[in-house]
Structure formats: structure tokens, C-alpha cells
Protein backbone atom coordinates (compact mmCIF):
# COMPACT_ATOMS: atom_id res chain seq x y z
CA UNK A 1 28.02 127.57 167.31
CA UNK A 2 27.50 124.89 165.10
CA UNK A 3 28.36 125.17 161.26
CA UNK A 4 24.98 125.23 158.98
CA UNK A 5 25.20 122.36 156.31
CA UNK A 6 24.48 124.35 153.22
CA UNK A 7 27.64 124.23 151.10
CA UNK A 8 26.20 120.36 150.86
CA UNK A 9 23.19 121.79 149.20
CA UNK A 10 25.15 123.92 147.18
CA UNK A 11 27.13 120.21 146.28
CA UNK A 12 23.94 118.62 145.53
CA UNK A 13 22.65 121.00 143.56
CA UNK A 14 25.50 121.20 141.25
CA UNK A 15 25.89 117.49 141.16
CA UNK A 16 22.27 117.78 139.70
CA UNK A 17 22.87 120.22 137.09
CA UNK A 18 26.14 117.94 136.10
CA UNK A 19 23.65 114.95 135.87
CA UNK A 20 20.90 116.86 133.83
CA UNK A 21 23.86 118.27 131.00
CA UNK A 22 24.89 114.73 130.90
CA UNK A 23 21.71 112.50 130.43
CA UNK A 24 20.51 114.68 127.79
CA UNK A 25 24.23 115.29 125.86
CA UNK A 26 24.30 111.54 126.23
CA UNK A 27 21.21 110.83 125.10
CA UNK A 28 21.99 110.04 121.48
CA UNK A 29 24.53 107.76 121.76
CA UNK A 30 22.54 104.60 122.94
CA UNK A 31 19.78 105.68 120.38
CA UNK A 32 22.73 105.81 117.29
CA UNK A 33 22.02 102.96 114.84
CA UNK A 34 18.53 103.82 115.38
CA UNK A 35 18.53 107.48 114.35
CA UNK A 36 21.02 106.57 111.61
CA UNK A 37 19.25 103.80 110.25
CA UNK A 38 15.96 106.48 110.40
CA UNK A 39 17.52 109.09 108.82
CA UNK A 40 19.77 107.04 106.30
CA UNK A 41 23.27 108.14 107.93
CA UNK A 42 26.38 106.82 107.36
CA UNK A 43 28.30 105.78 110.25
CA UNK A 44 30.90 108.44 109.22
CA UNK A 45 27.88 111.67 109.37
CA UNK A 46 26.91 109.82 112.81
CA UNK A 47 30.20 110.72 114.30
CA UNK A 48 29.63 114.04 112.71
CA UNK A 49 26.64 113.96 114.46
CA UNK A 50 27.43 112.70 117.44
CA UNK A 51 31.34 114.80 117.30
CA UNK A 52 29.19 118.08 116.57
CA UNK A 53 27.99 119.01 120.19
CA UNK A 54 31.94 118.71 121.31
CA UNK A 55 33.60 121.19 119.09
CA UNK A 56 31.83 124.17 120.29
CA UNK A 57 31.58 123.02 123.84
CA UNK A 58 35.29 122.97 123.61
CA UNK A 59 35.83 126.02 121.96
CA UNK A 60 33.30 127.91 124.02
CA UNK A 61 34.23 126.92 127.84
CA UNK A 62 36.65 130.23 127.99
CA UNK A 63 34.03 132.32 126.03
CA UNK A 64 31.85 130.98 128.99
CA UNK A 65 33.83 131.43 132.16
CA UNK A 66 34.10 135.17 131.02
CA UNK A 67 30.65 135.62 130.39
CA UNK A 68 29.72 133.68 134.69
CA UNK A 69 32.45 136.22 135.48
CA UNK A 70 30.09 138.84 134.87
CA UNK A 71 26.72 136.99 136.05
CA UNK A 72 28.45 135.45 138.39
CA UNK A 73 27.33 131.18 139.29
CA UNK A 74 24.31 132.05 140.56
CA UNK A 75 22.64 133.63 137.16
CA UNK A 76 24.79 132.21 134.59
CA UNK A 77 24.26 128.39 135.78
CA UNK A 78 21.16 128.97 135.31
CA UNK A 79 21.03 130.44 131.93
CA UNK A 80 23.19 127.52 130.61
CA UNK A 81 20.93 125.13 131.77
CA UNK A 82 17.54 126.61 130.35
CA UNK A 83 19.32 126.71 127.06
CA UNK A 84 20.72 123.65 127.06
CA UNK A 85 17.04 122.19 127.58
CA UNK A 86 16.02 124.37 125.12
CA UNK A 87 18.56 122.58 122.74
CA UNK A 88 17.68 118.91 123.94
CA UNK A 89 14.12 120.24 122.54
CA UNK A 90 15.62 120.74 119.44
CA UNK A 91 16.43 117.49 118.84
CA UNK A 92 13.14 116.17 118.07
CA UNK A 93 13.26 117.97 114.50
CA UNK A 94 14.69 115.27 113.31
CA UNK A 95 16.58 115.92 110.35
CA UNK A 96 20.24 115.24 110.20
CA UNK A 97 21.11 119.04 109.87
CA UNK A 98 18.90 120.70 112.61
CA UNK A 99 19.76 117.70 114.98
CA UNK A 100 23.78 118.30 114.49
CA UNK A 101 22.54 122.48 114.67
CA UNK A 102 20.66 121.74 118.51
CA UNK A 103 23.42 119.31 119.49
CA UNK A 104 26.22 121.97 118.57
CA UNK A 105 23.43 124.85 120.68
CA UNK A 106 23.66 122.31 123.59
CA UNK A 107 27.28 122.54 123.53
CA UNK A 108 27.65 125.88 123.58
CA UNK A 109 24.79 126.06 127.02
CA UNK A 110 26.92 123.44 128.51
CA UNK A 111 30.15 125.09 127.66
CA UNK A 112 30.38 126.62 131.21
CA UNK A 113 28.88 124.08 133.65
CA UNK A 114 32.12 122.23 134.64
CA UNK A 115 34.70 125.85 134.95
CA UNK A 116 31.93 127.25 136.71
CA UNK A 117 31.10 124.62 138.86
CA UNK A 118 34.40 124.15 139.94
CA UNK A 119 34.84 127.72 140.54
CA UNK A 120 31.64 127.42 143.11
CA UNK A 121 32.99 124.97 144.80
CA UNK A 122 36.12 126.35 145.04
CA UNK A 123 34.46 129.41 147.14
CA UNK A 124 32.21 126.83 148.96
CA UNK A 125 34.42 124.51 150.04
CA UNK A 126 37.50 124.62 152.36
CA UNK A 127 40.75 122.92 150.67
CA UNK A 128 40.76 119.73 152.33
CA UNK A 129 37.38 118.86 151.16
CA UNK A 130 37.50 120.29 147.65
CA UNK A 131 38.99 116.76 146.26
CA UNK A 132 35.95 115.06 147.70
CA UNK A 133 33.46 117.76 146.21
CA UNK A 134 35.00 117.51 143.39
CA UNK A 135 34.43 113.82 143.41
CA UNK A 136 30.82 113.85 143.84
CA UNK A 137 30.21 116.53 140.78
CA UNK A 138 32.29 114.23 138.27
CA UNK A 139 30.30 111.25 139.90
CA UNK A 140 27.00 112.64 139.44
CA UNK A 141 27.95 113.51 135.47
CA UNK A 142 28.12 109.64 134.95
CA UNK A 143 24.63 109.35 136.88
CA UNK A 144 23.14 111.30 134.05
CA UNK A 145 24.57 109.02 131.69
CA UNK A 146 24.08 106.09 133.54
CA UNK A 147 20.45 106.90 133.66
CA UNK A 148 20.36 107.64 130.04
CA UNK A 149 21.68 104.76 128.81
CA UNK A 150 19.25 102.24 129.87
CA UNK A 151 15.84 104.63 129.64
CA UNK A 152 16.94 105.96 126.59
CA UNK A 153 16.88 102.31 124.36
CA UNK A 154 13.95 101.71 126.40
CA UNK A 155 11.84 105.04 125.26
CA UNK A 156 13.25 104.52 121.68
CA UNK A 157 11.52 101.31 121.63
CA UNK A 158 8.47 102.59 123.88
CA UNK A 159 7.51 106.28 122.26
CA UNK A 160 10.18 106.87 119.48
CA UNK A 161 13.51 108.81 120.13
CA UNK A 162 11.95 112.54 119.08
CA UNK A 163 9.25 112.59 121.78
CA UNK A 164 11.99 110.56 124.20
CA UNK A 165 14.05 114.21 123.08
CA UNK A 166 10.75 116.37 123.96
CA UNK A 167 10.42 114.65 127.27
CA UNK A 168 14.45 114.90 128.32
CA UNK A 169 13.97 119.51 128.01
CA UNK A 170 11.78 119.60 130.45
CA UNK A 171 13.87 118.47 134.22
CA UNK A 172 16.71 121.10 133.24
CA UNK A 173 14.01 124.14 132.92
CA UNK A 174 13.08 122.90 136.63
CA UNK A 175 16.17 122.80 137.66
CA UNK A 176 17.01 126.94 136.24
CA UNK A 177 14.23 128.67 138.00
CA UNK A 178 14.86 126.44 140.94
CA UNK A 179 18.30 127.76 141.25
CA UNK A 180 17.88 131.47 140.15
CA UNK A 181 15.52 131.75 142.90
CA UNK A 182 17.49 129.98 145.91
CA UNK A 183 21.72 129.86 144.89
CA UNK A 184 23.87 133.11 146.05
CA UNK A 185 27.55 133.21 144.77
CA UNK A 186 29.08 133.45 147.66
CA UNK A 187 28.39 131.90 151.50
CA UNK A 188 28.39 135.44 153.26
CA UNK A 189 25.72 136.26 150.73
CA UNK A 190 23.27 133.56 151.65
CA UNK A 191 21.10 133.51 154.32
CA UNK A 192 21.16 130.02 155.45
CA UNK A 193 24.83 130.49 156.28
CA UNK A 194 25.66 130.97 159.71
CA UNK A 195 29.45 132.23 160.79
CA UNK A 196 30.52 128.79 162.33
CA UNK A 197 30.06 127.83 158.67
CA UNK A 198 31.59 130.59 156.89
CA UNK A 199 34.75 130.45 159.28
CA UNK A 200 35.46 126.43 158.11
CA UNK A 201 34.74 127.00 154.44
CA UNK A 202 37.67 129.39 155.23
CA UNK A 203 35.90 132.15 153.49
CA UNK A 204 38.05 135.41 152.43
CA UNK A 205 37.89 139.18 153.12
CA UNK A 206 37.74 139.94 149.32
CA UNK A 207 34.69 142.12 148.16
CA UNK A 208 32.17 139.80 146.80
CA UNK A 209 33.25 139.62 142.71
CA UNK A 210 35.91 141.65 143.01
CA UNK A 211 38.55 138.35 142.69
CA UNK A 212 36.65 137.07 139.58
CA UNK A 213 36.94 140.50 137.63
CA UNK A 214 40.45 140.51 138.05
CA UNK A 215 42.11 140.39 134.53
CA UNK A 216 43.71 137.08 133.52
CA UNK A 217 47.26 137.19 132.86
CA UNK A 218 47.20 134.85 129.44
CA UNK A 219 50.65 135.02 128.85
CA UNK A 220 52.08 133.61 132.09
CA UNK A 221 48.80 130.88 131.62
CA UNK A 222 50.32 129.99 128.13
CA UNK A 223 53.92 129.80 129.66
CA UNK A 224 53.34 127.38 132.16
CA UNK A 225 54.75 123.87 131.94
CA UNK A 226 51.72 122.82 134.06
CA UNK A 227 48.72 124.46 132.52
CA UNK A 228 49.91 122.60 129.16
CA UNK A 229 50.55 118.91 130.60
CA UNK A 230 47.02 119.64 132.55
CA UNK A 231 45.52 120.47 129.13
CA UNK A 232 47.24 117.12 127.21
CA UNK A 233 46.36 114.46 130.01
CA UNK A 234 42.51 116.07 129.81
CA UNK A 235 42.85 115.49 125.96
CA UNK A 236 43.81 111.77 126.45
CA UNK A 237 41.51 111.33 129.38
CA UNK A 238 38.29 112.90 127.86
CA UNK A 239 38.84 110.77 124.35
CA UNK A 240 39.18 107.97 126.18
CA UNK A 241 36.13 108.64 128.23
CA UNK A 242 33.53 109.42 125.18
CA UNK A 243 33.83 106.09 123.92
CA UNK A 244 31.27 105.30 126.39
CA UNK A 245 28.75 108.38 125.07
CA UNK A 246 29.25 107.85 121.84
CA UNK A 247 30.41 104.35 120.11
CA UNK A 248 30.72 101.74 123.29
CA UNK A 249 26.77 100.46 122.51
CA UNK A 250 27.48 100.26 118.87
CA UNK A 251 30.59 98.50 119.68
CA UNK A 252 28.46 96.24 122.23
CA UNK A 253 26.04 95.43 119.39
CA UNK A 254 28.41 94.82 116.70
CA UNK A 255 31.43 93.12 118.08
CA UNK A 256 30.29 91.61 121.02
CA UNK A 257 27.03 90.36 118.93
CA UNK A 258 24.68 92.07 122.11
CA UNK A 259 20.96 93.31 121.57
CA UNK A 260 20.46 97.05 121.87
CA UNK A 261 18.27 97.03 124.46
CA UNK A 262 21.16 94.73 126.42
CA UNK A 263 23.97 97.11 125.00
CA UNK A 264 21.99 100.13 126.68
CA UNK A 265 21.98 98.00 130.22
CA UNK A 266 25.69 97.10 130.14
CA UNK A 267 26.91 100.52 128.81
CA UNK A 268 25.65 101.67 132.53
CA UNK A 269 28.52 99.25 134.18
CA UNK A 270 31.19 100.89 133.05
CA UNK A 271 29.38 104.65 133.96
CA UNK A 272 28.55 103.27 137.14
CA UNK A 273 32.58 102.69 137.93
CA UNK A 274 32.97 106.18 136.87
CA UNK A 275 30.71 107.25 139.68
CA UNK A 276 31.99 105.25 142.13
CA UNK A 277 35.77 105.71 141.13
CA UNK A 278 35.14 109.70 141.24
CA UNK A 279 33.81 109.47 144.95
CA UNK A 280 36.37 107.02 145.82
CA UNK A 281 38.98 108.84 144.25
CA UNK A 282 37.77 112.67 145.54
CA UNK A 283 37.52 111.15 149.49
CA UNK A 284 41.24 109.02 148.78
CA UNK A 285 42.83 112.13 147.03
CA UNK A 286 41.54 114.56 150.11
CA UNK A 287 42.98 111.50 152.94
CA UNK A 288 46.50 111.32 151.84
CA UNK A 289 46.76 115.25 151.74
CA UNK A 290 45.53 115.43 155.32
CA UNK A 291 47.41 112.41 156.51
CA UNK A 292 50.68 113.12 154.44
CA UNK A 293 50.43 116.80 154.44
CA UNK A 294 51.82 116.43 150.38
CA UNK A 295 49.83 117.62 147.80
CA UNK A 296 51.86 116.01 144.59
CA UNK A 297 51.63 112.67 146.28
CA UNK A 298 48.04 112.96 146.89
CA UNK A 299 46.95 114.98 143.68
CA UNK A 300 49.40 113.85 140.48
CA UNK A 301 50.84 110.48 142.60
CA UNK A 302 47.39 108.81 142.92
CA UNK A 303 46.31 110.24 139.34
CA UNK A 304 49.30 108.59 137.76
CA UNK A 305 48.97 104.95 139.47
CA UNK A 306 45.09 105.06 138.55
CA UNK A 307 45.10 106.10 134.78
CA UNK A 308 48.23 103.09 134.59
CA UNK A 309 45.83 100.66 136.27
CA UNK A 310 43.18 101.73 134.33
CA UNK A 311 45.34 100.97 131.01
CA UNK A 312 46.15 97.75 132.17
CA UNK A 313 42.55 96.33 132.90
CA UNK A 314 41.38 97.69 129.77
CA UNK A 315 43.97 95.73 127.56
CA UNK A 316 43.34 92.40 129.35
CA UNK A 317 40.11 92.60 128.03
CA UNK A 318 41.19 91.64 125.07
CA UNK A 319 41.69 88.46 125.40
CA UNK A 320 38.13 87.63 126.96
CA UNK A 321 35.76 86.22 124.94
CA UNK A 322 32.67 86.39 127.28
CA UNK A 323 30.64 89.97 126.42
CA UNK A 324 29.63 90.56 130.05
CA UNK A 325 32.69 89.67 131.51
CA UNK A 326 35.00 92.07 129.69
CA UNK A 327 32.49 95.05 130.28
CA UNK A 328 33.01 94.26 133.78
CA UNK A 329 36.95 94.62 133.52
CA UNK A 330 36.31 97.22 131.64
CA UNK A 331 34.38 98.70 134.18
CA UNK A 332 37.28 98.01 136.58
CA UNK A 333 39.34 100.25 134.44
CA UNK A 334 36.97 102.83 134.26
CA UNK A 335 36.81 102.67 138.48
CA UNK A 336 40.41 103.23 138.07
CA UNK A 337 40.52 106.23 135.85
CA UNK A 338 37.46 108.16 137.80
CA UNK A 339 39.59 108.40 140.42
CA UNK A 340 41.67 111.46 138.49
CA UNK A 341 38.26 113.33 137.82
CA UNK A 342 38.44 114.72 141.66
CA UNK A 343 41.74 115.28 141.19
CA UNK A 344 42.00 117.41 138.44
CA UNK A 345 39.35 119.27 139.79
CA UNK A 346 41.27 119.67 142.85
CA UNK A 347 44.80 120.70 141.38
CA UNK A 348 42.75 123.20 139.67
CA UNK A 349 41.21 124.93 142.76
CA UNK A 350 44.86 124.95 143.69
CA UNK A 351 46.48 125.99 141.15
CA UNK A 352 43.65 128.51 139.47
CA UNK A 353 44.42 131.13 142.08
CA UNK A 354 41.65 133.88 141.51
CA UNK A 355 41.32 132.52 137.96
CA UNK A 356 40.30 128.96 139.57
CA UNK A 357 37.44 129.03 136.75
CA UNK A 358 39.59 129.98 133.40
CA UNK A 359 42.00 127.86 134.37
CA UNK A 360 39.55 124.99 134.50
CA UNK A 361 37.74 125.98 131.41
CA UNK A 362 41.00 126.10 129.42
CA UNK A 363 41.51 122.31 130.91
CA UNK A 364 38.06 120.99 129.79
CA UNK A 365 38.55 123.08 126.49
CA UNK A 366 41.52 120.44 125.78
CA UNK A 367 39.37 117.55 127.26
CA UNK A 368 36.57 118.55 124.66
CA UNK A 369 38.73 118.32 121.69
CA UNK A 370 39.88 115.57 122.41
CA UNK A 371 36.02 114.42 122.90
CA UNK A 372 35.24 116.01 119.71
CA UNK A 373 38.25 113.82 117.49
CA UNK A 374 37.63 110.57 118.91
CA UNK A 375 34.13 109.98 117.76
CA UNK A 376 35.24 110.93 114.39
CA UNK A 377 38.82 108.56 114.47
CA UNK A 378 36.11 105.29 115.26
CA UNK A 379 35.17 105.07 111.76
CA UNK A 380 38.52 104.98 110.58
CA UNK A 381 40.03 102.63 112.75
CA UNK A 382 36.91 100.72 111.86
CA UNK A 383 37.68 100.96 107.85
CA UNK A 384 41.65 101.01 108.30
CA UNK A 385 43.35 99.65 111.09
CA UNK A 386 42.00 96.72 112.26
CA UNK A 387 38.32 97.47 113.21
CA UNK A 388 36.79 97.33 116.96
CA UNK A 389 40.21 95.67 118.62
CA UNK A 390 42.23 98.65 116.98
CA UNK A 391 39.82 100.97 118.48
CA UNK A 392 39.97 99.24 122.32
CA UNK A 393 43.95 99.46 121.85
CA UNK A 394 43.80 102.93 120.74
CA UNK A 395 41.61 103.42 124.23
CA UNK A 396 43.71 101.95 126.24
CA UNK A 397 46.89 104.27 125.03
CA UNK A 398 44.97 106.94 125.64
CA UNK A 399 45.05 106.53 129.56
CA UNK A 400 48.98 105.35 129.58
CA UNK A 401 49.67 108.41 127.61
CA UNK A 402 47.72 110.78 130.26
CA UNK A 403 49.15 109.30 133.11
CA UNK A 404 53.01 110.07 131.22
CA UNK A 405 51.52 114.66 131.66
CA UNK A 406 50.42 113.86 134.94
CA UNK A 407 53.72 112.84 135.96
CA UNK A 408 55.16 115.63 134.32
CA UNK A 409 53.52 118.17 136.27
CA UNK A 410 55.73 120.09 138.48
CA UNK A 411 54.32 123.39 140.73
CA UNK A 412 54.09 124.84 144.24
CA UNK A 413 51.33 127.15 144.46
CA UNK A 414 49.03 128.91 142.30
CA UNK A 415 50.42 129.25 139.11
CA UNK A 416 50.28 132.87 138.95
CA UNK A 417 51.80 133.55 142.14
CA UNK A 418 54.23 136.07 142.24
CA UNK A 419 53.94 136.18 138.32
CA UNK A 420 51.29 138.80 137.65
């Protein structure tokens, strides 16, 4: 019998939702110096603005894996994203305080995509294609972006960035009531799943939510070496990576002396390496553990070489003058640090045992804070430390420093085996 192909939609689908949460959360960074020069912001209370949808995003992904433990993906995937469009409505108001109250709501809906997500695939997928899933999700958060960053200066200009907000709500409603009616949480609950499909995602005997209810163990999670050097390269990695969503245009604009409608277009090359880097990376990651049969070379080995390389490119740019050719070395280094994105998500699925998705949300919950605090650190290595080539050198350490945890991570198994 020949396997059915729907984990793939299950893939695309959540690749969609992860491009949805991401045009819309990224929405407001290519639109900045317009909405502060509207509202009569400071370029410190944009960072506030800009810093307020991270801080409860962070702070709420563990709040949120407990709550899809519950609902389970099917229910609670779509709740987040009906909220979060709901939020992205809210931004219209237009006034500094209910725009930094909806982007902190859209933080808190999005709070569970990525821990959930990665739970789903975790069930959906068999191991030696989770790195390549995996891939494809983190790709498809840069699409959003990517997307955003070019239609977004183009509707401020064209309609005005609160109806360009009204318009971005409505494709994640679509998206919720698609997937409430069609998504089941696990393959042997769907009907499109035949057994030639549910015998190679490797599928287990366990009672259908039984797994997920199980109680986590906190204190071995806060005990392990590994869950803390996962949580400090996700810091570095995620501040390094919001400079894109948040400050990169301005940056663009300012220092590079680019036009904002030209800053939106080459703030998509770097996203675009992301998404190619995280498919590149996912598929690499998921051939060296089949071919070499060794997880640490093919999880933390190629995760350490990239975010080095990535460090690398992003320092020679530096010393080029030409605007369009250091965004393209930047983008190299961007290609170059995607390819972890996979792999996290992989070690994760790995290591997570049957708490794949608090494990993951505790991850992004250190990513997120680390989102949160860079937006807000621009401004002062702006005033204080050397302005915009400060800030690029303070980007670049932020990738040597992740690759230094990855390194560090040592662990066979799941890290609650044998533990609990």
C-alpha cells in the first residue's frame, strides 16, 4: 500500500500559519519612521513600540504550550491565530498607547505557534525528516516577512499604514476556520491517513493526548546543562535575527543614505537567505544523520560552523562601502545562520521527549527576550557607543557567542530519560 501524502499538508499548513504571524508581527518595522514621525515618537518609544509585542510573547510561550496541551494543535492553533488577527486589527487605532496595547495582544496569540508547531510536527513526522520539516516552517516565517517588507512601504505610501493594518487581519481569520474544520492532532485521527502512512511517520501506541497531559518534571528541565545552553544560543540567535523586523530599514535609510521604499525592497534579501538557509539547512542537517548515523555532528556540528560563518560575513561588511553590496553579504550571513533554525527545531523533537512542546516553548521564551532587549539596546548604541557600526558589531557577536552554547551542548537522548 502506498503511504497517503498528508503529513505534507499538515507541513504546508503550518508553514502558512508561521508566514501569516510573521507578515503581520513584522509589519511595523518597514512602516517605523513613518508611524513615528505621525505620531511624534521618539526613536527611543519606537523601540518601546516596536520591543512591546516581544515581552509577552516571550513570557507567554509556556503559559501557551499548557493551555494547546489541553486543546490540543488542532483547536488551539486556531484560536491563536484568530486572535492574533484580531490584534493586527488593532493596530489601526493609531495612537501610540493602543498600538503598543494590540502589538503586546498579538504577542500573547502568537505566543504558542512555534512550541506548538513543533510539537505537530514532531507527531507528524518520522525522525529523519523532522530536520527538514522543521526547515520549511522556519523558512516560511521569513516568507511572511519577506512579503511584508516590500508591500508594506508600498501600502504606506498607497492607502496609509492604518487601513494597510485593517487589510493584514483579515488572511489569518481564513486561515482559523480553515484549520478548525480540516486539522486532527494526531495521523490515526484523520481520515485521509492511510496505514502505509501511519507506519513511516512511525506513529506510537500511546492513547491519543494521553503523552501531552503527562506532568512536566520542571526541576530536572531547570537542571539540565542542555536545556540552558539551548535557551542562551536562542537568546543570541533571536537578537541577532530582529534586527531585520525591527531597525535594519531604518538603518538602510539612515546609514546607508537608501529611500524607504528601496530600504523595504532590500530588507527582503537578507529574509530571503533566511528562507533558503532554513530549507538548506533542515534537508543538510537530516543528510548527515542518515549518512553518518551521528546526531551531534549533524545537529550542534553543522549549527556551530554556520552561526561562525555567519559572524564572519557579517563583519566583512564593514568595510564595504557600496549599500547593495553589503546587504548582499549580509544576506550571505543570514543564509548561514538559517541553517540552525531546522536544527534547533530538530534537537528539540529529540530531546523534548513527551514534553517536545514545553521544551520548545521554554527555548523560544529565551529567543523572545532576547528579541524583546535588542530593539531597545539600538538606541543606545546609537546615542553611546559609536552609532550604526557599533550596532552591526554588536550583531555580529551575537552569532559567535551562540555558536560558543551550541558547542557546549552535551546529551544522548531525551533529556528526561530515565530522570522522571
Amino acid at each position: 500500500m502506498k503511504p497517503t501524502n498528508t503529513r505534507y499538508i499538515v507541513l504546508g499548513a503550518l508553514c502558512a500559519a508561521a508566514s501569516l504571524a510573521y507578515f503581520v508581527r513584522n509589519g511595523v518595522g518597514p512602516a517605523e519612521s513613518t508611524i513615528r514621525a505621525d505620531l511624534g515618537l521618539t526613536k527611543e518609544e519606537s523601540g518601546l513600540l516596536i520591543s512591546s509585542f516581544f515581552w509577552p510573547y516571550a513570557l507567554c510561550q509556556i503559559p501557551a504550550a499548557m493551555l494547546a496541551q489541553r486543546l490540543g494543535s488542532r483547536w488551539s492553533l486556531s484560536l491563536f491565530a484568530a486572535l492574533w488577527s484580531l490584534a493586527t486589527a488593532g493596530l489601526a487605532l493609531g495612537t501610540a498607547t493602543l498600538m503598543t496595547a494590540a502589538r503586546a495582544f498579538m504577542g500573547v496569540a502568537q505566543a504558542g505557534l512555534v512550541p506548538v508547531g513543533i510539537s505537530t510536527m514532531a507527531r507528524w513526522f518520522p525522525r529523519t525528516r523532522q530536520a527538514s520539516a522543521a526547515g520549511g516552517f522556519s523558512g516560511f516565517m521569513s516568507v511572511g516577512s519577506i512579503i511584508a517588507a516590500p508591500l508594506t512601504a508600498w501600502l504606506v505610501i498607497s492607502l496609509g499604514w492604518r487601513s494597510m493594518f485593517l487589510l493584514y487581519a483579515l488572511p489569518g481569520l481564513l486561515w482559523a476556520a480553515w484549520f478548525a474544520v480540516w486539522f486532527r492532532d494526531r495521523p490515526s485521527l484523520h481520515p485521509s491517513v492511510n496505514a502505509a502512512e501511519r507506519a513511516l511517520i512511525g506513529e506510537d501506541d500511546t492513547p491519543a493526548g494521553e503523552s501531552e497531559k503527562t506532568r512536566v518534571p520542571w526541576l530536572v528541565l531547570l537542571a539540565s546543562p542542555a536545556m540552558w545552553f539551548l535557551c542562551l544560543q536562542q537568546f543570541c540567535r533571536a537578537a541577532g535575527y530582529i534586527f531585520f523586523a525591527s531597525w535594519f530599514a531604518t538603518y538602510l535609510q539612515e546609514a546607508r543614505g537608501v529611500t524607504i521604499l528601496n530600504s523595504g525592497w532590500l530588507t527582503t534579501l537578507p529574509l530571503i537567505a533566511d528562507v533558503t538557509g532554513c530549507l538548506f539547512g533542515g534537508f543538510l542537517s537530516d543528510w548527515i544523520l542518515r549518512r553518518s548515523g551521528n546526531r551531534r555532528l549533524a545537529r550542534q556540528g553543522l549549527a556551530v560552523v554556520a552561526l561562525l560563518l555567519c559572524a564572519g560575513l557579517i563583519a566583512a561588511a564593514f568595510f564595504i562601502a557600496h549599500p547593495v553590496l553589503a546587504v548582499l553579504v549580509i544576506s550571505a550571513g543570514m543564509f548561514c545562520a538559517a541553517t540552525a533554525n531546522p536544527v534547533l527545531s530538530a534537537t528539540v523533537m529529540s530531546l523534548g521527549g513527551p514534553h517536545v512542546a514545553t521544551v520548545s516553548a521554554t527555548a523560544n521564551m529565551s529567543g523572545n527576550l532576547g528579541a524583546a532587549a535588542f530593539p531597545i539596546v539600538v538606541p543606545w548604541l546609537l546615542a553611546n557607543a559609536g552609532g550604526w557600526d557599533a550596532v552591526l558589531a554588536g550583531f555580529a557577536s551575537l552569532y559567535v557567542i551562540a555558536a560558543v552554547f551550541w558547542f557546549l551542548i552535551r546529551t544522548k537522548g531525551s533529556l528526561f530519560e530515565g530522570r522522571e
